[in-house]
N, C-alpha and C. Protein backbone atom coordinates (compact mmCIF):
# COMPACT_ATOMS: atom_id res chain seq x y z
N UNK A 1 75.33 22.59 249.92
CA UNK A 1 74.78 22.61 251.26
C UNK A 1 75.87 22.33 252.29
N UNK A 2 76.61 21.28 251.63
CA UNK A 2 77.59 21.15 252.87
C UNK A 2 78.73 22.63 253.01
N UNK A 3 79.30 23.14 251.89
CA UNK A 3 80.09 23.92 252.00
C UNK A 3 79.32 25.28 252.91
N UNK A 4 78.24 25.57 252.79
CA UNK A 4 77.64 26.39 253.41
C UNK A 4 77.46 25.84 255.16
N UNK A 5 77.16 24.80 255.32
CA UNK A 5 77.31 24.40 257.15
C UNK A 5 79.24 24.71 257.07
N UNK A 6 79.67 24.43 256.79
CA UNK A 6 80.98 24.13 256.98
C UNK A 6 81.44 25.69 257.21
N UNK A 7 80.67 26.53 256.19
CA UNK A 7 81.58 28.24 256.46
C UNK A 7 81.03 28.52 257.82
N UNK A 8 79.27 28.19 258.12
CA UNK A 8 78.57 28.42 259.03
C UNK A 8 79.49 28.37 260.54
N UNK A 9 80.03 26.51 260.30
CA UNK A 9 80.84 26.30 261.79
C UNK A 9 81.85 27.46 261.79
N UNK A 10 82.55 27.15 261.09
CA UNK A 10 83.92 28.48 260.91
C UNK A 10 83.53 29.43 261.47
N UNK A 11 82.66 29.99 261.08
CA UNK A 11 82.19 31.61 261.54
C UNK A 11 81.69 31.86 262.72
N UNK A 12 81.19 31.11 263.26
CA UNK A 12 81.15 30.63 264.82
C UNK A 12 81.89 30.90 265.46
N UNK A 13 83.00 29.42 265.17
CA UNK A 13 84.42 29.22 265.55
C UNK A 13 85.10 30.61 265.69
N UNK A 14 84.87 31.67 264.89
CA UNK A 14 85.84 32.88 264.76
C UNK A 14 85.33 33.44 265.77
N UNK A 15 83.68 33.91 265.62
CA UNK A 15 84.03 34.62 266.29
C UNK A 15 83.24 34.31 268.14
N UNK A 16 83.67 33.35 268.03
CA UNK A 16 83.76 33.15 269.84
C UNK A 16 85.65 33.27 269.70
N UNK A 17 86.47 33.10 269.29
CA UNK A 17 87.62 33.29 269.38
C UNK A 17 88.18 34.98 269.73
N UNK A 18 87.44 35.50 268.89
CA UNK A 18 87.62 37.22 268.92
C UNK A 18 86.49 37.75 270.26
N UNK A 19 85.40 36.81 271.05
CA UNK A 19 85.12 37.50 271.57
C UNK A 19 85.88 37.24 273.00
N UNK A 20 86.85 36.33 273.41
CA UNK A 20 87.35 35.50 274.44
C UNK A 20 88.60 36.72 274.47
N UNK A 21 88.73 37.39 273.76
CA UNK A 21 90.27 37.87 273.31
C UNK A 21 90.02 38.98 274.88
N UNK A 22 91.22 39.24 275.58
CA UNK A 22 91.29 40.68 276.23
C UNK A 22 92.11 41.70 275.51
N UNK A 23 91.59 43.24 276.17
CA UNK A 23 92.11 44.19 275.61
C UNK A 23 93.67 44.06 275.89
N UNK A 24 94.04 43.81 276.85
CA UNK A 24 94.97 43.80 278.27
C UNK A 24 96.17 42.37 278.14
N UNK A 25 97.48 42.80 277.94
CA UNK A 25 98.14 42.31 277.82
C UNK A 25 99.11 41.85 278.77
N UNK A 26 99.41 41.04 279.42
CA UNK A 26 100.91 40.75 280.34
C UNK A 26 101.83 41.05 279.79
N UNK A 27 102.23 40.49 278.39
CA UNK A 27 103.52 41.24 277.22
C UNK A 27 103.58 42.39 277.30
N UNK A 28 102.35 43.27 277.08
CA UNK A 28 102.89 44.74 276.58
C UNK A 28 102.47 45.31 278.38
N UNK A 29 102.17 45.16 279.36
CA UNK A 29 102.39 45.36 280.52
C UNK A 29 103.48 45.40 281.42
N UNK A 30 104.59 43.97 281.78
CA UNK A 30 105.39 43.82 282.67
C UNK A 30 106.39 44.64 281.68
N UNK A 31 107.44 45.59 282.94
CA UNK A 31 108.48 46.23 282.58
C UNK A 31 108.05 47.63 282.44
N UNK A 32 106.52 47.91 282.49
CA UNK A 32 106.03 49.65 281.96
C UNK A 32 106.18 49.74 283.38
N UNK A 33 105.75 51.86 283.89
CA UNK A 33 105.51 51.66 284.84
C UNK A 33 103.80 51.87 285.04
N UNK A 34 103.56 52.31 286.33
CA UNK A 34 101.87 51.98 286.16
C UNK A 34 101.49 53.32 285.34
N UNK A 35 102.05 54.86 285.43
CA UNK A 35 102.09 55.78 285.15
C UNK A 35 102.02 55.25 283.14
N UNK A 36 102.99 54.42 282.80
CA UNK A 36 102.48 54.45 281.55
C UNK A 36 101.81 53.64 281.35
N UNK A 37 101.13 52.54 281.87
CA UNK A 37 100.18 51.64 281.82
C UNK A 37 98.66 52.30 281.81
N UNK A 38 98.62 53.48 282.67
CA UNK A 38 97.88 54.19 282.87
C UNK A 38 97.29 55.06 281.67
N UNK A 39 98.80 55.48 281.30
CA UNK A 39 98.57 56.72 280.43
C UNK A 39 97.90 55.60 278.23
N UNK A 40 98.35 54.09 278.22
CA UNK A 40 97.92 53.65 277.65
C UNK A 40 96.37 53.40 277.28
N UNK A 41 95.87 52.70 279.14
CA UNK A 41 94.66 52.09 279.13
C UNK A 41 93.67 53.16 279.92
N UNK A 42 94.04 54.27 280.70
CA UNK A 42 93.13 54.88 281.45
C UNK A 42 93.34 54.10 282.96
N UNK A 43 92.62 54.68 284.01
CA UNK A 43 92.91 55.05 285.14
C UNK A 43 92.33 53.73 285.62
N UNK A 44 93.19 52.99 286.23
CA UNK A 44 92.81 51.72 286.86
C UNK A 44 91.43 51.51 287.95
N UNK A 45 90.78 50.10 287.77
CA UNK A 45 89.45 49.97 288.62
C UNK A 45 89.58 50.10 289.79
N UNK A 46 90.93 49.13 289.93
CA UNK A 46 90.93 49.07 291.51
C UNK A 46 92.16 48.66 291.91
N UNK A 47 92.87 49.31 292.69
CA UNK A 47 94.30 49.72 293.52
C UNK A 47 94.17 48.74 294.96
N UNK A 48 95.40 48.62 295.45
CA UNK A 48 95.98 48.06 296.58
C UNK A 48 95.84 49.45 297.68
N UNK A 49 96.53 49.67 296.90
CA UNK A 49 97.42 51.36 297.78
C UNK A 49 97.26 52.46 296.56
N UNK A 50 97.17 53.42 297.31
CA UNK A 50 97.30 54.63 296.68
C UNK A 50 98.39 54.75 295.83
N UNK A 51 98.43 55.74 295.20
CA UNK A 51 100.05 56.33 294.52
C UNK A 51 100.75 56.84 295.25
N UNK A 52 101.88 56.57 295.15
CA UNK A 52 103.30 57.52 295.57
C UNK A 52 103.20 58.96 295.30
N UNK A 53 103.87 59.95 296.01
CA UNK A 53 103.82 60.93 296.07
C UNK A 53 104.34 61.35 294.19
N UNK A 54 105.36 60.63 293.61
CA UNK A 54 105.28 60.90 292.12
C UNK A 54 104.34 60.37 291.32
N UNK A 55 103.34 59.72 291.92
CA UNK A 55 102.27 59.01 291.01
C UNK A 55 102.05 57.80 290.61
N UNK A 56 103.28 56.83 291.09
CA UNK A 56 103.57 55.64 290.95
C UNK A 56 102.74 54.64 291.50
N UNK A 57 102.10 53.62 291.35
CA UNK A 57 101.77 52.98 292.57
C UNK A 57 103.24 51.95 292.54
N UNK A 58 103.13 51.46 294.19
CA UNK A 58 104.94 51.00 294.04
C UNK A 58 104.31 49.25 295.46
N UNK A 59 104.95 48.47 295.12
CA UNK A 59 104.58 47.22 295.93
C UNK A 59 102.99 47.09 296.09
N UNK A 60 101.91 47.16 294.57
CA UNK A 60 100.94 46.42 295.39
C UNK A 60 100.16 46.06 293.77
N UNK A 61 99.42 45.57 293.84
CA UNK A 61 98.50 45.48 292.58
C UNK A 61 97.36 46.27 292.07
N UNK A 62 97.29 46.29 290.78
CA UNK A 62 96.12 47.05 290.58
C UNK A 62 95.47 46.63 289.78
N UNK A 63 94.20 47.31 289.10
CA UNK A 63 93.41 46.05 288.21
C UNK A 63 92.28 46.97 287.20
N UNK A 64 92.21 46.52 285.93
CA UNK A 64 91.21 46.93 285.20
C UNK A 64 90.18 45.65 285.24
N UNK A 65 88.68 46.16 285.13
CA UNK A 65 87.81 44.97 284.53
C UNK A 65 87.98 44.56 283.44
N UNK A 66 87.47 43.09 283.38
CA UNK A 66 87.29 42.77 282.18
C UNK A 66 86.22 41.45 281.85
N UNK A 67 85.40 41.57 283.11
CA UNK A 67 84.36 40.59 283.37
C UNK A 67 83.26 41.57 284.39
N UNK A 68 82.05 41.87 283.94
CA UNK A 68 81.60 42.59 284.99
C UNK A 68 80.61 41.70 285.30
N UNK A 69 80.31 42.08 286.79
CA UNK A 69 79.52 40.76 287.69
C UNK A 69 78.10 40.53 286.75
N UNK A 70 77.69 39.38 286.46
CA UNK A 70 76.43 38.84 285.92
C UNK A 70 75.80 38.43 287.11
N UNK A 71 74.47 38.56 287.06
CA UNK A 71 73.44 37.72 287.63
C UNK A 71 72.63 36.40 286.93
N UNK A 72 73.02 35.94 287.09
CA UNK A 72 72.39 34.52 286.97
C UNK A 72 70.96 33.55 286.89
N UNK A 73 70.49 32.88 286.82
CA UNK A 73 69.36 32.06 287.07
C UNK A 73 70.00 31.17 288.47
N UNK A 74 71.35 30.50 288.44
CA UNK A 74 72.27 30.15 289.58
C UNK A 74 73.23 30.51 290.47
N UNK A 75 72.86 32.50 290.08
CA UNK A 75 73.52 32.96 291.29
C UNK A 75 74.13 34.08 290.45
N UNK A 76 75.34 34.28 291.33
CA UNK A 76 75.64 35.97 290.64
C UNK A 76 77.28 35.15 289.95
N UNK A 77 77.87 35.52 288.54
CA UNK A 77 78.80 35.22 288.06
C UNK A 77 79.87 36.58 288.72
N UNK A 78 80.78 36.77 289.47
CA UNK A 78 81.98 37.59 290.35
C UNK A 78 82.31 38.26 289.00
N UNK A 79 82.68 39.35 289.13
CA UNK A 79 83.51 40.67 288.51
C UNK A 79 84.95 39.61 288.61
N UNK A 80 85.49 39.96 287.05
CA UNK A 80 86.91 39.35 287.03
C UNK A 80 87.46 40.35 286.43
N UNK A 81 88.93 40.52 287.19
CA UNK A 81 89.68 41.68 287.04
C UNK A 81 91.03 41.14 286.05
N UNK A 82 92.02 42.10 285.59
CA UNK A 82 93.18 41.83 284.98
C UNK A 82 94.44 42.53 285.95
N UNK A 83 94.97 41.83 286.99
CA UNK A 83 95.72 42.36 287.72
C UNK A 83 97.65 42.26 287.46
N UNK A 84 97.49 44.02 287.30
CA UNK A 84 99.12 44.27 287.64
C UNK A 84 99.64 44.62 288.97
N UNK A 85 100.76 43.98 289.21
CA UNK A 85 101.42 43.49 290.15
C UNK A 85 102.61 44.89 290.16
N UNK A 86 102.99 45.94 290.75
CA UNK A 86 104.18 46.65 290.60
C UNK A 86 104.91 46.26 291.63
N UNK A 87 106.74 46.52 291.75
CA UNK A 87 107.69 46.14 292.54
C UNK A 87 107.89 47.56 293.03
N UNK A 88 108.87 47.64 293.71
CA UNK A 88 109.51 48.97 294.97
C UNK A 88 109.80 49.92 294.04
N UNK A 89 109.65 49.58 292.74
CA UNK A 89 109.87 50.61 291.80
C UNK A 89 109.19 51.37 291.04
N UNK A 90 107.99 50.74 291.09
CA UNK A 90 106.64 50.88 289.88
C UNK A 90 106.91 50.72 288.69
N UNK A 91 107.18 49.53 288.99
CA UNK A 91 107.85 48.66 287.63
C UNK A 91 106.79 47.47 287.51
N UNK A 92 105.84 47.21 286.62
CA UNK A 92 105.27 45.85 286.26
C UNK A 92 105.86 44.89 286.34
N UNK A 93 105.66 43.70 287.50
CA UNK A 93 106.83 42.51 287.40
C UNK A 93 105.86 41.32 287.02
N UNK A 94 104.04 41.72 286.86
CA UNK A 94 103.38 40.06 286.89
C UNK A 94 102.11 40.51 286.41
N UNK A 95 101.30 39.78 285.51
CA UNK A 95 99.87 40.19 285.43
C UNK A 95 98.88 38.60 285.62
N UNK A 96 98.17 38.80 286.21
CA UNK A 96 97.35 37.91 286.55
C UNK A 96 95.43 38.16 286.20
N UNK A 97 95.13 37.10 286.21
CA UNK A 97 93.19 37.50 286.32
C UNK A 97 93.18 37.02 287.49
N UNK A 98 91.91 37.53 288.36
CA UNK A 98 91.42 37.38 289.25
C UNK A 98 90.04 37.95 289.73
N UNK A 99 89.86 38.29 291.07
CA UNK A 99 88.55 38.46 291.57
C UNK A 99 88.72 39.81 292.19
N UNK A 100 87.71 40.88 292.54
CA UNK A 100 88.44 42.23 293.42
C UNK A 100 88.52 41.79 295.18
N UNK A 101 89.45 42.01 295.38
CA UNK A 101 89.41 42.01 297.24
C UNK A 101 87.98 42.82 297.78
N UNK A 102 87.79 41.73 298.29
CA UNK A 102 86.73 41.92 299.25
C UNK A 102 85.06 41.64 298.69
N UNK A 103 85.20 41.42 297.51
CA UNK A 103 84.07 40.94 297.00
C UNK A 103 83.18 41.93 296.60
């Protein structure tokens, strides 16, 4: 009986671990440009700025979901995003979570 609670916790334990996980990496992100970030994950939620005339987005952030807004019994839980950051280059320099501008 005990060995059976004991696999029970474990299996729990796992898999709230595997469900916390994101698709979306900062490692395999900073240094791509958005063009191959793109061409990895599909076409981003939500942009700063448009693309550059080569397709780049260049100085602004952009963001896939990875929390979509809940409604609540205490209100509404916010859409949380996974935001890349590109430089003057469209070069990944930062990835962050956050909220979308403007709510």
């Amino acid at each position: 009986m005990k060995t059976t609670t004991i696999v029970l916790i474990f299996a729990i334990f796992l898999f709230s671990l595997v469900g916390c996980s994101s698709k979306y990496s900062a490692d395999n992100c900073i240094g791509k440009t958005s063009a191959q970030i793109e061409a990895e994950y599909g076409t981003f939620d939500c942009c700063g700025m448009p693309a550059s005339e080569d397709g780049l987005y260049r100085n602004t952030s952009c963001g896939y979901t990875i929390k979509e807004p809940k409604i609540t019994f205490l209100g509404t839980d916010p859409e949380v995003l996974f935001f890349i950051t590109f430089d003057e280059n469209g070069i990944a320099v930062a990835c962050e979570e956050g909220y979308r501008p403007g709510g």
